[in-house]
C-alpha atoms as a PDB file:
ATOM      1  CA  UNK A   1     104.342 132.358  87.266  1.00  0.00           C
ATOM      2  CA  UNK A   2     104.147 128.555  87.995  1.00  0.00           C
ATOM      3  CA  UNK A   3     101.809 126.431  86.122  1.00  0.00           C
ATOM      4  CA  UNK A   4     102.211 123.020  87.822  1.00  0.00           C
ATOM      5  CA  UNK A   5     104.514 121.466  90.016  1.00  0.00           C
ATOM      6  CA  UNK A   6     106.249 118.215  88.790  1.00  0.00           C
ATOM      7  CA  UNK A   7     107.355 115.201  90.781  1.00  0.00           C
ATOM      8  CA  UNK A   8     109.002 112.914  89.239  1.00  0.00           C
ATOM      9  CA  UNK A   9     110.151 109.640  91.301  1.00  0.00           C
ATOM     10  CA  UNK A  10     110.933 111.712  94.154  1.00  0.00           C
ATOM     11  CA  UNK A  11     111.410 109.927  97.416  1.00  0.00           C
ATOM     12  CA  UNK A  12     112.921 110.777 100.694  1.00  0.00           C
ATOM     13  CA  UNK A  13     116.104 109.670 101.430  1.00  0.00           C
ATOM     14  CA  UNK A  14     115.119 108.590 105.221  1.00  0.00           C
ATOM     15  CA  UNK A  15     112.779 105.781 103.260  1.00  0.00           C
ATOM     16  CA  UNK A  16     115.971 103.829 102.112  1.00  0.00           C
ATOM     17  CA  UNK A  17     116.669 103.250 105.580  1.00  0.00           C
ATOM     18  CA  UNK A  18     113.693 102.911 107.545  1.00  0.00           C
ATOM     19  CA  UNK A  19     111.030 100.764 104.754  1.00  0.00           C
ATOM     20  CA  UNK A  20     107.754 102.151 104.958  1.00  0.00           C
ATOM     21  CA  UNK A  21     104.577  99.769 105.386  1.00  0.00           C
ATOM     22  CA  UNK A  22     101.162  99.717 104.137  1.00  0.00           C
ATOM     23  CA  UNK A  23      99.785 100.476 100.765  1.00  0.00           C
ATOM     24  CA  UNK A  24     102.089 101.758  97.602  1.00  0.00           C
ATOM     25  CA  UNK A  25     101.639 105.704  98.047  1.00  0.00           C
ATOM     26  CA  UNK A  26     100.680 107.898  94.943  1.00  0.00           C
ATOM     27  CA  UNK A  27     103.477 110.783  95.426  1.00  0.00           C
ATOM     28  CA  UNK A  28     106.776 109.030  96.096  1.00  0.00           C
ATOM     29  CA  UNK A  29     108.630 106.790  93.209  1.00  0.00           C
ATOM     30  CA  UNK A  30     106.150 107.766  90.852  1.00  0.00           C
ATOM     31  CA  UNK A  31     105.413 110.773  88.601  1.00  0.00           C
ATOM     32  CA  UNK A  32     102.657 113.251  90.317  1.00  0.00           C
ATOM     33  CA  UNK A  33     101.619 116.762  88.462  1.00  0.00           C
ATOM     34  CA  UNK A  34      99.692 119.463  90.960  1.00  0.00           C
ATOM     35  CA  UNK A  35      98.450 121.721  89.132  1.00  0.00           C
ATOM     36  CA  UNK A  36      97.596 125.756  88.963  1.00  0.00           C
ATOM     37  CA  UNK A  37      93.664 126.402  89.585  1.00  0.00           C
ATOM     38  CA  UNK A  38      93.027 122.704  90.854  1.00  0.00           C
ATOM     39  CA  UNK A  39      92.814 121.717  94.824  1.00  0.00           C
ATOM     40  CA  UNK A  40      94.665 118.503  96.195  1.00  0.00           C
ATOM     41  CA  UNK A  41      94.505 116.756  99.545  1.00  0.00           C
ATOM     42  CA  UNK A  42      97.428 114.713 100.370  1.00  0.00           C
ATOM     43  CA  UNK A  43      96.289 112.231 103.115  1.00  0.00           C
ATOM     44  CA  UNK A  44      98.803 110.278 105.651  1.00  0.00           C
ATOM     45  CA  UNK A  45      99.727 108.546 108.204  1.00  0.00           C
ATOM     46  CA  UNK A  46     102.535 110.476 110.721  1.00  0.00           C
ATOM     47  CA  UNK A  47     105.878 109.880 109.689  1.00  0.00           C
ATOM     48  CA  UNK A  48     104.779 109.330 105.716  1.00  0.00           C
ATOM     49  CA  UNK A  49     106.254 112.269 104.492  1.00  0.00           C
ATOM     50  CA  UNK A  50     103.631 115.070 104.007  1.00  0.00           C
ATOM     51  CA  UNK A  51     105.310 117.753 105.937  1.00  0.00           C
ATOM     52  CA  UNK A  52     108.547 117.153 104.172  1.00  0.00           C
ATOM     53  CA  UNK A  53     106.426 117.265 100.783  1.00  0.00           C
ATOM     54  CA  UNK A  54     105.889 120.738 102.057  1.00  0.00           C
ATOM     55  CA  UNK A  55     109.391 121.719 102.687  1.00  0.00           C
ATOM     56  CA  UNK A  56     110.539 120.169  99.355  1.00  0.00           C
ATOM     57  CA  UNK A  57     108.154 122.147  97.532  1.00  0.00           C
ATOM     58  CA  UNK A  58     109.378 125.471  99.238  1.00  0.00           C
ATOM     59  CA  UNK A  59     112.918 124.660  98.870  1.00  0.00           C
ATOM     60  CA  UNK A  60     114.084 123.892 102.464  1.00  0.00           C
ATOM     61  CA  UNK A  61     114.804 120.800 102.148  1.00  0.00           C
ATOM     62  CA  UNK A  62     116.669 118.849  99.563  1.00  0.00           C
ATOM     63  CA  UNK A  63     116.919 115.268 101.344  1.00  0.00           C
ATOM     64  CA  UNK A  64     115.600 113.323  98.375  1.00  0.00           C
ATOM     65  CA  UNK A  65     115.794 111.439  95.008  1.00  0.00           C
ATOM     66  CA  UNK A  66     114.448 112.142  91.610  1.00  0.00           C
ATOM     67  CA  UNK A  67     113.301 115.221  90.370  1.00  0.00           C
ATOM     68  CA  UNK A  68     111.264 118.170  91.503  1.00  0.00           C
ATOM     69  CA  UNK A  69     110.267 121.373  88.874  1.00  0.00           C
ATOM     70  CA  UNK A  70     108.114 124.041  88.571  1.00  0.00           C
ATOM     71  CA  UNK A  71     106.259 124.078  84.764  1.00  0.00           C
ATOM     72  CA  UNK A  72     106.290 128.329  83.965  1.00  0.00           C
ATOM     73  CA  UNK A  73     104.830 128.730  80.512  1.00  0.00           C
ATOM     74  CA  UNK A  74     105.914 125.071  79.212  1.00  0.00           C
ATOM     75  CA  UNK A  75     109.674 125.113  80.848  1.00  0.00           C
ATOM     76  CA  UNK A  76     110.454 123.122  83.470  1.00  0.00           C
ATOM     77  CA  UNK A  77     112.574 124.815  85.997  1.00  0.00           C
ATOM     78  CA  UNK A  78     114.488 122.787  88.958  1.00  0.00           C
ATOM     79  CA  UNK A  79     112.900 123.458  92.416  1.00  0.00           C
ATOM     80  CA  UNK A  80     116.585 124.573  94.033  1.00  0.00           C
ATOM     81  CA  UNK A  81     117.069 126.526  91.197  1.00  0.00           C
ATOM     82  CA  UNK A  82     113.727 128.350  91.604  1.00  0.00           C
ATOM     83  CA  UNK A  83     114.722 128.998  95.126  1.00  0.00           C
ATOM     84  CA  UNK A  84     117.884 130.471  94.655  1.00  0.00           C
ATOM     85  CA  UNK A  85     117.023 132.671  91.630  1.00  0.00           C
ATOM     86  CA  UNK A  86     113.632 134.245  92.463  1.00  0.00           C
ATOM     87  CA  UNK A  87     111.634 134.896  95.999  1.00  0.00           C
ATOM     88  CA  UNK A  88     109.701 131.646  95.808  1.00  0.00           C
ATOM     89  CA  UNK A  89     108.222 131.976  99.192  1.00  0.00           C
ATOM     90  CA  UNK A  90     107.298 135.493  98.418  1.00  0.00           C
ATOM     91  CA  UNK A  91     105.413 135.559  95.305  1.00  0.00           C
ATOM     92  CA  UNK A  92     105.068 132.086  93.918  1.00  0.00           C
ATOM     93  CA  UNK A  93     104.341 129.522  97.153  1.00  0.00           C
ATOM     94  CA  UNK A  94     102.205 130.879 100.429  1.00  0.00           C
ATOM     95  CA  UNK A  95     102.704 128.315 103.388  1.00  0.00           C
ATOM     96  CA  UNK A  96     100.797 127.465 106.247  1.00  0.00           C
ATOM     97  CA  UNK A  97     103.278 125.393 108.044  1.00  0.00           C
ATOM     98  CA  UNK A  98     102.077 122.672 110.447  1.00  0.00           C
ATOM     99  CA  UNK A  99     104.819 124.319 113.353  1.00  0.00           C
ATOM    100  CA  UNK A 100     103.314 127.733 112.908  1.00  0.00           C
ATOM    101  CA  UNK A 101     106.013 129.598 112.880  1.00  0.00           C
ATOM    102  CA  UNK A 102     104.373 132.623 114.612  1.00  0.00           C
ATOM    103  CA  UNK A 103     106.853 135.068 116.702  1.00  0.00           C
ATOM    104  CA  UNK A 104     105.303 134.667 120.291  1.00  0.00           C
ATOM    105  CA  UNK A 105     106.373 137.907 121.344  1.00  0.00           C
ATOM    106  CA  UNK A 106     104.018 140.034 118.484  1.00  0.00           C
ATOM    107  CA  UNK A 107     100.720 140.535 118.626  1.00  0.00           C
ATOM    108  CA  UNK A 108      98.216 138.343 116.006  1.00  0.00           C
ATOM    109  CA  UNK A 109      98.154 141.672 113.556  1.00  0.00           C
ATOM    110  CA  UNK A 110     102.121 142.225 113.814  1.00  0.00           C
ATOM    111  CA  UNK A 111     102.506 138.866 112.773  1.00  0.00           C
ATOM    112  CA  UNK A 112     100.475 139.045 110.082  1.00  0.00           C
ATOM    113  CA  UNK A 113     101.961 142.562 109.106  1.00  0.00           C
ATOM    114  CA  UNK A 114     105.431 141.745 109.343  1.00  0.00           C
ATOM    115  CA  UNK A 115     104.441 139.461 105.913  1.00  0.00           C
ATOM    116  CA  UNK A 116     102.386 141.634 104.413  1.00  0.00           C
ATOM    117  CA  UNK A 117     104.976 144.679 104.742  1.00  0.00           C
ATOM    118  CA  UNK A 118     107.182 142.430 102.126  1.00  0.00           C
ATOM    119  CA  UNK A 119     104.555 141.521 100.094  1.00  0.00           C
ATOM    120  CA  UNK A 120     102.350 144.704 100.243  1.00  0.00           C
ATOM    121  CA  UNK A 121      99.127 142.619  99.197  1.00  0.00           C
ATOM    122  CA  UNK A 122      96.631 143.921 102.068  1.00  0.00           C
ATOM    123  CA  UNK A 123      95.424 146.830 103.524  1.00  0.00           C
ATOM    124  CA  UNK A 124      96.068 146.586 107.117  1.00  0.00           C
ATOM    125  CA  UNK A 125      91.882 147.026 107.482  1.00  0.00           C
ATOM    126  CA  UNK A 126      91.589 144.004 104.893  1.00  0.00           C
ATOM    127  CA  UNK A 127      94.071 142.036 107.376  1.00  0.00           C
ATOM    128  CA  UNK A 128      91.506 143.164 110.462  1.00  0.00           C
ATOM    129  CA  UNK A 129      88.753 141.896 108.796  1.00  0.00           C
ATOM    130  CA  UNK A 130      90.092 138.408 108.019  1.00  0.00           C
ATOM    131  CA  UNK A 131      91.713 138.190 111.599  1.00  0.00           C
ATOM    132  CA  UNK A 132      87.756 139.267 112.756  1.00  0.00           C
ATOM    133  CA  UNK A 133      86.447 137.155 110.307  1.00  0.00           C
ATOM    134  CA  UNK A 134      87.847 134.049 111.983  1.00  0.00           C
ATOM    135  CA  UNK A 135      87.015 134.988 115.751  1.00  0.00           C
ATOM    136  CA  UNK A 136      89.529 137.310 116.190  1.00  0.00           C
ATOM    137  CA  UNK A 137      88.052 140.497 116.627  1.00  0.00           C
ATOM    138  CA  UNK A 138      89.387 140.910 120.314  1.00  0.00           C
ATOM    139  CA  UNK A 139      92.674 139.645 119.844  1.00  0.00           C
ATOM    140  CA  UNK A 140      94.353 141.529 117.544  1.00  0.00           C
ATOM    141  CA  UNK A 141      96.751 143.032 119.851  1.00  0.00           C
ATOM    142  CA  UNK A 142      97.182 139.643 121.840  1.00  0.00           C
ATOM    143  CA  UNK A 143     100.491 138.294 121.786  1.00  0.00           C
ATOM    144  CA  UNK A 144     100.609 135.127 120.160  1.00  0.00           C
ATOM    145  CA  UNK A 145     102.330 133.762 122.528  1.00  0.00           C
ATOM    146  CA  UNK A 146      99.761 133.986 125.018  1.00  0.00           C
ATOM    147  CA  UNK A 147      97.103 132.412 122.321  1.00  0.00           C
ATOM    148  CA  UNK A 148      95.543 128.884 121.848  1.00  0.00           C
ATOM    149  CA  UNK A 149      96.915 126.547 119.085  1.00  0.00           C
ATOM    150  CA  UNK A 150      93.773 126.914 117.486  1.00  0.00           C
ATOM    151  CA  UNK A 151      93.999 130.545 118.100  1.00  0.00           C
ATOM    152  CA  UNK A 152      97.362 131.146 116.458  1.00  0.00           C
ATOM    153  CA  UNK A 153      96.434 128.642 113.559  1.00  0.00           C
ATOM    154  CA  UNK A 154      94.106 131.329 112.361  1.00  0.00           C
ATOM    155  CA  UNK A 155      96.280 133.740 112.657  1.00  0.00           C
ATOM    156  CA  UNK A 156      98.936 131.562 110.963  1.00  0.00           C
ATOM    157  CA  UNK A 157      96.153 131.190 108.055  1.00  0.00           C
ATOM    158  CA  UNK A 158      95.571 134.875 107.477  1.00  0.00           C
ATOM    159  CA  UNK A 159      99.136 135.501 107.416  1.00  0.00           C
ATOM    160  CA  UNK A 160      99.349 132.622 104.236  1.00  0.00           C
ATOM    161  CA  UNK A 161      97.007 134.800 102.383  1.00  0.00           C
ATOM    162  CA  UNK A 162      98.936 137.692 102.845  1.00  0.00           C
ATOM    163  CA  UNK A 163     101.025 137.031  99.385  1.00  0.00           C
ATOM    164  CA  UNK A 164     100.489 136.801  96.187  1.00  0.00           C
ATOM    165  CA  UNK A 165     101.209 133.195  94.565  1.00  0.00           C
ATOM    166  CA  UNK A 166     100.194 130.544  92.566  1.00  0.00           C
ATOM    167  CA  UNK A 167      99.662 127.694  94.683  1.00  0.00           C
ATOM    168  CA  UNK A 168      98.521 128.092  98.760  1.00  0.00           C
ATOM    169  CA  UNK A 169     100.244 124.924 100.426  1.00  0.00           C
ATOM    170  CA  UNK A 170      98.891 124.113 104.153  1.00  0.00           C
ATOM    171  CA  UNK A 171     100.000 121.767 106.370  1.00  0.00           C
ATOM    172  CA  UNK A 172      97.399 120.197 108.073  1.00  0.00           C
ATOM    173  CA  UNK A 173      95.922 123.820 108.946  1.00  0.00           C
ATOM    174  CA  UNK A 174      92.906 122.663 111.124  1.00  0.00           C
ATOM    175  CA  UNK A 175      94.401 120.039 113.199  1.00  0.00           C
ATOM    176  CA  UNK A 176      93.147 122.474 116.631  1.00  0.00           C
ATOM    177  CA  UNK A 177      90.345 124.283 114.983  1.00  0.00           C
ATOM    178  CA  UNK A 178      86.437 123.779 116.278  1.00  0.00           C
ATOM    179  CA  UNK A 179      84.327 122.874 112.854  1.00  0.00           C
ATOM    180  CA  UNK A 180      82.973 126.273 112.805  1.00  0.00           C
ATOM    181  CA  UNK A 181      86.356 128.128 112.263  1.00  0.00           C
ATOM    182  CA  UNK A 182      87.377 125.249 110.255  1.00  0.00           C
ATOM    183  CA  UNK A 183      84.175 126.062 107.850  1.00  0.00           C
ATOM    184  CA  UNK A 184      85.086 129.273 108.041  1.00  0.00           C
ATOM    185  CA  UNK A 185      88.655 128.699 107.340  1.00  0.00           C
ATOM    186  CA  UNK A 186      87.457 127.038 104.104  1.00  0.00           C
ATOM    187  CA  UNK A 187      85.395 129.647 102.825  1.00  0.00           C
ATOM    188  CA  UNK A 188      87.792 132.447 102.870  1.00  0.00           C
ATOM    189  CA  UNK A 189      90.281 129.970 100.646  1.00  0.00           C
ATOM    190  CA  UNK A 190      87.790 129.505  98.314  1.00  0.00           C
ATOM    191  CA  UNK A 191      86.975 133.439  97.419  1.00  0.00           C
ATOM    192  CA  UNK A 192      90.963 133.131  97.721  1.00  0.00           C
ATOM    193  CA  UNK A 193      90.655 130.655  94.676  1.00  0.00           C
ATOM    194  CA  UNK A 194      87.818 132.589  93.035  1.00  0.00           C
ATOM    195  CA  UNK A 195      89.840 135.399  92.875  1.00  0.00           C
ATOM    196  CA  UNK A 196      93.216 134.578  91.476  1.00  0.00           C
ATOM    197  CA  UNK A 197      93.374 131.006  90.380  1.00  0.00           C
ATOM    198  CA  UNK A 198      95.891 129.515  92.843  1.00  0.00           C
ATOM    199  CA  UNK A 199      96.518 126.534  92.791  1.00  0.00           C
ATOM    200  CA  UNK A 200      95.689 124.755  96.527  1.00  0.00           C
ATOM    201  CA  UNK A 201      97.338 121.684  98.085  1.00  0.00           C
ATOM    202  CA  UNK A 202      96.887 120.840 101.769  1.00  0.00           C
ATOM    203  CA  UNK A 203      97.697 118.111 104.088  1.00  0.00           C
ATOM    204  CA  UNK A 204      95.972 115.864 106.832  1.00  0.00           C
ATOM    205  CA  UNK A 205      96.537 112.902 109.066  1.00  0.00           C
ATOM    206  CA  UNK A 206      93.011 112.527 109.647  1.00  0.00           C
ATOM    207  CA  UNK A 207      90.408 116.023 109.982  1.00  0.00           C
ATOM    208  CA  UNK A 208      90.126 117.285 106.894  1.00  0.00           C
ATOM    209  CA  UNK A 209      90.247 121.097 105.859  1.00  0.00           C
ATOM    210  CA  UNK A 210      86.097 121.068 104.696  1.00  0.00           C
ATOM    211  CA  UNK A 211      86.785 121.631 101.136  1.00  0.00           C
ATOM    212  CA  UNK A 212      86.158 120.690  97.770  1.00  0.00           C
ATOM    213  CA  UNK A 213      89.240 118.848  96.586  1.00  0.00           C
ATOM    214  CA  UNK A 214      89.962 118.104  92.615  1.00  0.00           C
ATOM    215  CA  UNK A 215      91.916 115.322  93.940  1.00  0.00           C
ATOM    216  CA  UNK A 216      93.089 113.266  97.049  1.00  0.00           C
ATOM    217  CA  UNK A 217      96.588 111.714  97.228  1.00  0.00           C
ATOM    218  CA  UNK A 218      97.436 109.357  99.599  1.00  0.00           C
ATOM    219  CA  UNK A 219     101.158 108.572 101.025  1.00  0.00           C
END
């Protein structure tokens, strides 16, 4: 189980070349704790790092300085180790990403499936529901492929919540969605929250996920 995850003067290695502008941001060369139960909202500008953030914190990506840990029961275990040694993106971190990552040729509920086969957290009528839930009722059996963004961002979002973990990372998950979904979108991850404690950390350029956020960061 992961109890917080630790930055600690982390920076991307693309910064040394290409200096950033604007004001001093609160995640990179500094020391930032996100932690288990509490929601964050890391705010940017394009191109200041948030979606690499993401990939850092999954352990896809290793193009930086400093330090990055995951705190389990007061030890500190290295992010590439955590990767290597356990299924990290199974049980411990669900991701939204902000390319989708949907297979065009499944339907919305195959995509989801194909996740929740590993994971075994839903039923396949809980899945249904959720898909129905966000406006999906009569597109379960649409290929993705032949869905709207905002369409196959809710389909991306159910699939997230298709795992158990600790902490629910999502990449700017309602950058095509109508404020009614997006509300929508919002409730569901907080009975998410009310039921098993995760910790929540998502990312915007600009339309924020309508939630209630322990904390805002800003890169």
């Amino acid at each position: 189980m992961i109890d917080s995850i630790v930055f600690d003067n982390v920076t991307m290695k693309a910064f040394a070349d290409v200096p950033r502008q604007g004001a001093p941001s609160m995640l990179w060369n500094t020391k930032s704790v996100f932690r288990k139960g509490l929601s964050y909202l890391i705010e940017s500008e394009s191109g200041s790092g948030k979606s690499s953030f993401c990939s850092y914190v999954c352990g896809l990506r290793n193009d930086y300085t400093g330090k990055i840990s995951f705190l389990s029961n007061g030890t500190a275990v290295p992010v590439d180790s955590a990767a290597a040694s356990v299924p990290l993106r199974q049980r411990a971190i669900a991701t939204m990403f902000q390319e989708l990552r949907l297979f065009p040729e499944l339907s919305s509920l195959d995509n989801v499936m194909l996740k929740n086969r590993i994971t075994g957290y839903m039923s396949q009528k809980e899945i249904c529901d959720m898909l129905s839930r966000l406006g999906l009722g009569e597109y379960i059996h649409t290929l993705c492929g032949r869905m709207s963004l905002g369409q196959q961002q809710r389909v991306a979002f159910v699939r997230t919540l298709c795992q158990p973990a600790d902490f629910i990372l999502l990449d700017e998950p309602v950058s095509h969605l109508d404020d009614t979904n997006a509300g929508i979108m919002a409730q569901m991850l907080r009975e998410r929250v009310e039921k098993d404690n995760v910790g929540v950390i998502v990312t915007s350029i600009g339309y924020r996920l309508p939630y209630e956020y322990d904390c805002v960061v800003r890169l």
